[in-house]
C-alpha atoms as a PDB file:
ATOM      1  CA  UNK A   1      -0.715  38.914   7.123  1.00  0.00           C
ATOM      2  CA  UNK A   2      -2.026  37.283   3.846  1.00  0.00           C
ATOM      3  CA  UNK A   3      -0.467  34.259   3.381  1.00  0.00           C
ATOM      4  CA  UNK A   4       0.356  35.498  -0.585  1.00  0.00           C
ATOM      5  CA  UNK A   5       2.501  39.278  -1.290  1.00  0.00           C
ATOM      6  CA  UNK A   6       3.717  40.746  -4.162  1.00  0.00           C
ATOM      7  CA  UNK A   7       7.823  41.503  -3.527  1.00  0.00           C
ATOM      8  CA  UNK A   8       7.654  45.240  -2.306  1.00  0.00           C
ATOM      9  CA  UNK A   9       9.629  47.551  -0.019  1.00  0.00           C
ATOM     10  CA  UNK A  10      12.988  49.195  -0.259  1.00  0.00           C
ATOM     11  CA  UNK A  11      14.759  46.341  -0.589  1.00  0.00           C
ATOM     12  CA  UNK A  12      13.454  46.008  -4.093  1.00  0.00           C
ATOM     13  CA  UNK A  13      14.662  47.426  -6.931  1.00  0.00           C
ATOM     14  CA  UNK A  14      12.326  49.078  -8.943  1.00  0.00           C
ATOM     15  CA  UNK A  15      11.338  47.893 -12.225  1.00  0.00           C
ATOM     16  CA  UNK A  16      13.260  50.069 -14.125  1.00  0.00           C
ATOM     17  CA  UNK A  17      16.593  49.587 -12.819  1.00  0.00           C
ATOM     18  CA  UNK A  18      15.947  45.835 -13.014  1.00  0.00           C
ATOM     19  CA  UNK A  19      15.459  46.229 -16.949  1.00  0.00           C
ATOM     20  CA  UNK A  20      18.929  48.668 -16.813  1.00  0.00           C
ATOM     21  CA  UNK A  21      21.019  46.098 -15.398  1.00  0.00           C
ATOM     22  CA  UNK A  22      19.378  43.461 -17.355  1.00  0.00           C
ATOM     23  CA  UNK A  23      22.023  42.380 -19.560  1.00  0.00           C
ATOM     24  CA  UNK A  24      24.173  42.481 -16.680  1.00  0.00           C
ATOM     25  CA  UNK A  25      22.340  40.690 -14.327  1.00  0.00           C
ATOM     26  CA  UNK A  26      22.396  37.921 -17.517  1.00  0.00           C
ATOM     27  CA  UNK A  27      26.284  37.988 -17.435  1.00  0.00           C
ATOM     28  CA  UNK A  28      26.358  37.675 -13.739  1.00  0.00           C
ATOM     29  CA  UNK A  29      23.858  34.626 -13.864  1.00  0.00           C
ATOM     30  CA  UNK A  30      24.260  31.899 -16.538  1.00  0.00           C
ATOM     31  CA  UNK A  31      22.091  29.121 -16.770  1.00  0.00           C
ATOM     32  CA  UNK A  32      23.305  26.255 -14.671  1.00  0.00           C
ATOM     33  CA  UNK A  33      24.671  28.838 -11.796  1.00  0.00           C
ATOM     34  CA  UNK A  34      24.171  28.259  -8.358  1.00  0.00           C
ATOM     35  CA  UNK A  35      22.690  31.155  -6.177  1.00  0.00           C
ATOM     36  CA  UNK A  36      21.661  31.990  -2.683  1.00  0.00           C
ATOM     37  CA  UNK A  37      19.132  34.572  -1.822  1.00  0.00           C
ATOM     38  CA  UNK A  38      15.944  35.422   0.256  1.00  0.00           C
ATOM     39  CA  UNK A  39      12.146  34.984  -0.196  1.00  0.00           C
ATOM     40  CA  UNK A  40      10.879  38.457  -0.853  1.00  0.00           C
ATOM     41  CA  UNK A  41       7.226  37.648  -2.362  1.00  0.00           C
ATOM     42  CA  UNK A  42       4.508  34.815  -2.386  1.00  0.00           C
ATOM     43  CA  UNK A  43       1.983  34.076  -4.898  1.00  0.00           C
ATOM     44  CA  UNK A  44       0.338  30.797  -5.956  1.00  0.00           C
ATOM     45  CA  UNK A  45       2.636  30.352  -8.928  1.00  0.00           C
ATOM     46  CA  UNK A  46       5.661  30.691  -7.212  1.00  0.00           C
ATOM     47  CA  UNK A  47       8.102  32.795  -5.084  1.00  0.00           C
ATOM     48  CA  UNK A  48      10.322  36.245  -6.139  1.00  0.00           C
ATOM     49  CA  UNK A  49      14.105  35.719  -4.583  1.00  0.00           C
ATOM     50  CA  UNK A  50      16.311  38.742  -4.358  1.00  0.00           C
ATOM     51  CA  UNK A  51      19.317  36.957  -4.739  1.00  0.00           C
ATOM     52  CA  UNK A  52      22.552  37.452  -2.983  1.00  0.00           C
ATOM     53  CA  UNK A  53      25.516  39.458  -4.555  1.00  0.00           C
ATOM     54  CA  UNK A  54      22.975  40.513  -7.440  1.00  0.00           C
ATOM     55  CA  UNK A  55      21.209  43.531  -5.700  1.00  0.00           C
ATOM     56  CA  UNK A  56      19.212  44.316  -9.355  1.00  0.00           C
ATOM     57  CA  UNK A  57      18.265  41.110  -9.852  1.00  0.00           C
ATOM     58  CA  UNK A  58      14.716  39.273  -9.043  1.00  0.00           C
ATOM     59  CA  UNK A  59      14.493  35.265  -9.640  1.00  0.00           C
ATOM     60  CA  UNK A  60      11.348  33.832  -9.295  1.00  0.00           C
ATOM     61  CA  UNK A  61      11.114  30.026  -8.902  1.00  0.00           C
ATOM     62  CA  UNK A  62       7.973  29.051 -10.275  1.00  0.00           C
ATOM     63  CA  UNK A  63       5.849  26.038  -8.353  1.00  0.00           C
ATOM     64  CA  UNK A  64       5.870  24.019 -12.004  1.00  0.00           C
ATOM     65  CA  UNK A  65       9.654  22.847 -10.224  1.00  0.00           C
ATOM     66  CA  UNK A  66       7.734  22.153  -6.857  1.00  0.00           C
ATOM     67  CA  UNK A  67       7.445  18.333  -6.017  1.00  0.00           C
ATOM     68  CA  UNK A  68       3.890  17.697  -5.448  1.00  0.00           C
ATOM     69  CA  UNK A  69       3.697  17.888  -1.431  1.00  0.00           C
ATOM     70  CA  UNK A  70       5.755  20.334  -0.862  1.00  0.00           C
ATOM     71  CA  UNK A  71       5.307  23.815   0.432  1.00  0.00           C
ATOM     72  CA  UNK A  72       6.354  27.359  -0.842  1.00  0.00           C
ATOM     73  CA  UNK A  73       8.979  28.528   1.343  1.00  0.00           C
ATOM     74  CA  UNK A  74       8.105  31.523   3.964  1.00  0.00           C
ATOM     75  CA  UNK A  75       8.563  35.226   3.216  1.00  0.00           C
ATOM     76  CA  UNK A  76      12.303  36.389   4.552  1.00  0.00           C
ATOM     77  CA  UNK A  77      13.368  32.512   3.931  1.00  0.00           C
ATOM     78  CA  UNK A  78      17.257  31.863   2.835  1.00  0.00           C
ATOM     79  CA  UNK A  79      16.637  29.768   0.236  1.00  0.00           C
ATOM     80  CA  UNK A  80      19.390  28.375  -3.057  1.00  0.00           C
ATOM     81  CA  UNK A  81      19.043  27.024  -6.284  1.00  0.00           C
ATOM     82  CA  UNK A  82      20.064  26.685  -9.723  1.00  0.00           C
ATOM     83  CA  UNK A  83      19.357  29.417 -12.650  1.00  0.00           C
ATOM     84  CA  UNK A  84      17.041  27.656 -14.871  1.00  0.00           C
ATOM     85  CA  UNK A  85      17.165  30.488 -17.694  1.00  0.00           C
ATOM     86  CA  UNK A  86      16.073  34.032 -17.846  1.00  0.00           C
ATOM     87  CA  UNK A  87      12.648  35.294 -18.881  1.00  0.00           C
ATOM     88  CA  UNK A  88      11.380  37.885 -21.114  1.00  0.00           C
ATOM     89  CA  UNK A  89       9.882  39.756 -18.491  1.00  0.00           C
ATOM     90  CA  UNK A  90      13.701  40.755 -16.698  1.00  0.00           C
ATOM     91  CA  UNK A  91      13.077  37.701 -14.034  1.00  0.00           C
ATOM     92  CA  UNK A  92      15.853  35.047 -13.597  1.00  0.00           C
ATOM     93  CA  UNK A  93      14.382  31.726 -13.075  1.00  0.00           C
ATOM     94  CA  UNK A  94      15.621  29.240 -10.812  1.00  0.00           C
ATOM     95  CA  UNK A  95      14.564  26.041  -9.138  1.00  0.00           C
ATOM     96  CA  UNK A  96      15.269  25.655  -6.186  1.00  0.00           C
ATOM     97  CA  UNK A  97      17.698  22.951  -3.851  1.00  0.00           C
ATOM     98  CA  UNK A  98      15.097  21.563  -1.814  1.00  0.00           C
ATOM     99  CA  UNK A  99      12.857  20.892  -4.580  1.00  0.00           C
ATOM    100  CA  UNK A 100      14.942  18.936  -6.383  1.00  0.00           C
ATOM    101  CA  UNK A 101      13.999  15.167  -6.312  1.00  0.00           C
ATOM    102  CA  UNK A 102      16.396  11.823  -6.657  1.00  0.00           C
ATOM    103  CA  UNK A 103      14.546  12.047  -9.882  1.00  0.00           C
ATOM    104  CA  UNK A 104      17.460  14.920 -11.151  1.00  0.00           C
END
């Protein structure tokens, strides 16, 4: 398996409901809020989180939030963080727990 995937599958909504439920999705999310969710996709600039309770929703937490040394998180991982903002592109983005630093 290559080490970096795109988020596909049925567990992924497509991109059409994502934009339908955007504003929603917004509500549901504010920046500051804490979520929960699972690594569904890898790439070199971060990873895509289908977050828990928010079945429309995709976060991505991008590696510019990464402490230098530390490694991306696996596909399937539980992973939780804090929404950073929302993006124009319908993705929520977050950074996650474990990459905070003392730093914060």
């Amino acid at each position: 398996m290559d080490e970096y995937t795109w988020p596909a599958g049925h567990e992924v909504p497509a991109a059409e409901v994502i934009w339908q439920s955007w504003e929603t999705t917004v509500a549901a999310l504010p920046v500051g809020a804490h979520v929960a969710g699972e690594v569904i996709g890898r790439q070199r600039f971060g990873i895509f989180i289908r977050i828990d309770g928010v079945p429309d929703a995709v976060a991505l937490a991008e590696i510019t939030a990464m402490p230098h040394g530390m490694q991306l998180p696996a596909l399937g991982a539980s992973v939780e963080g804090e929404v950073l903002g929302h993006a124009h592109n319908n993705q929520v983005r977050i950074r996650l727990d474990e990459w905070r630093t003392s730093a914060d």
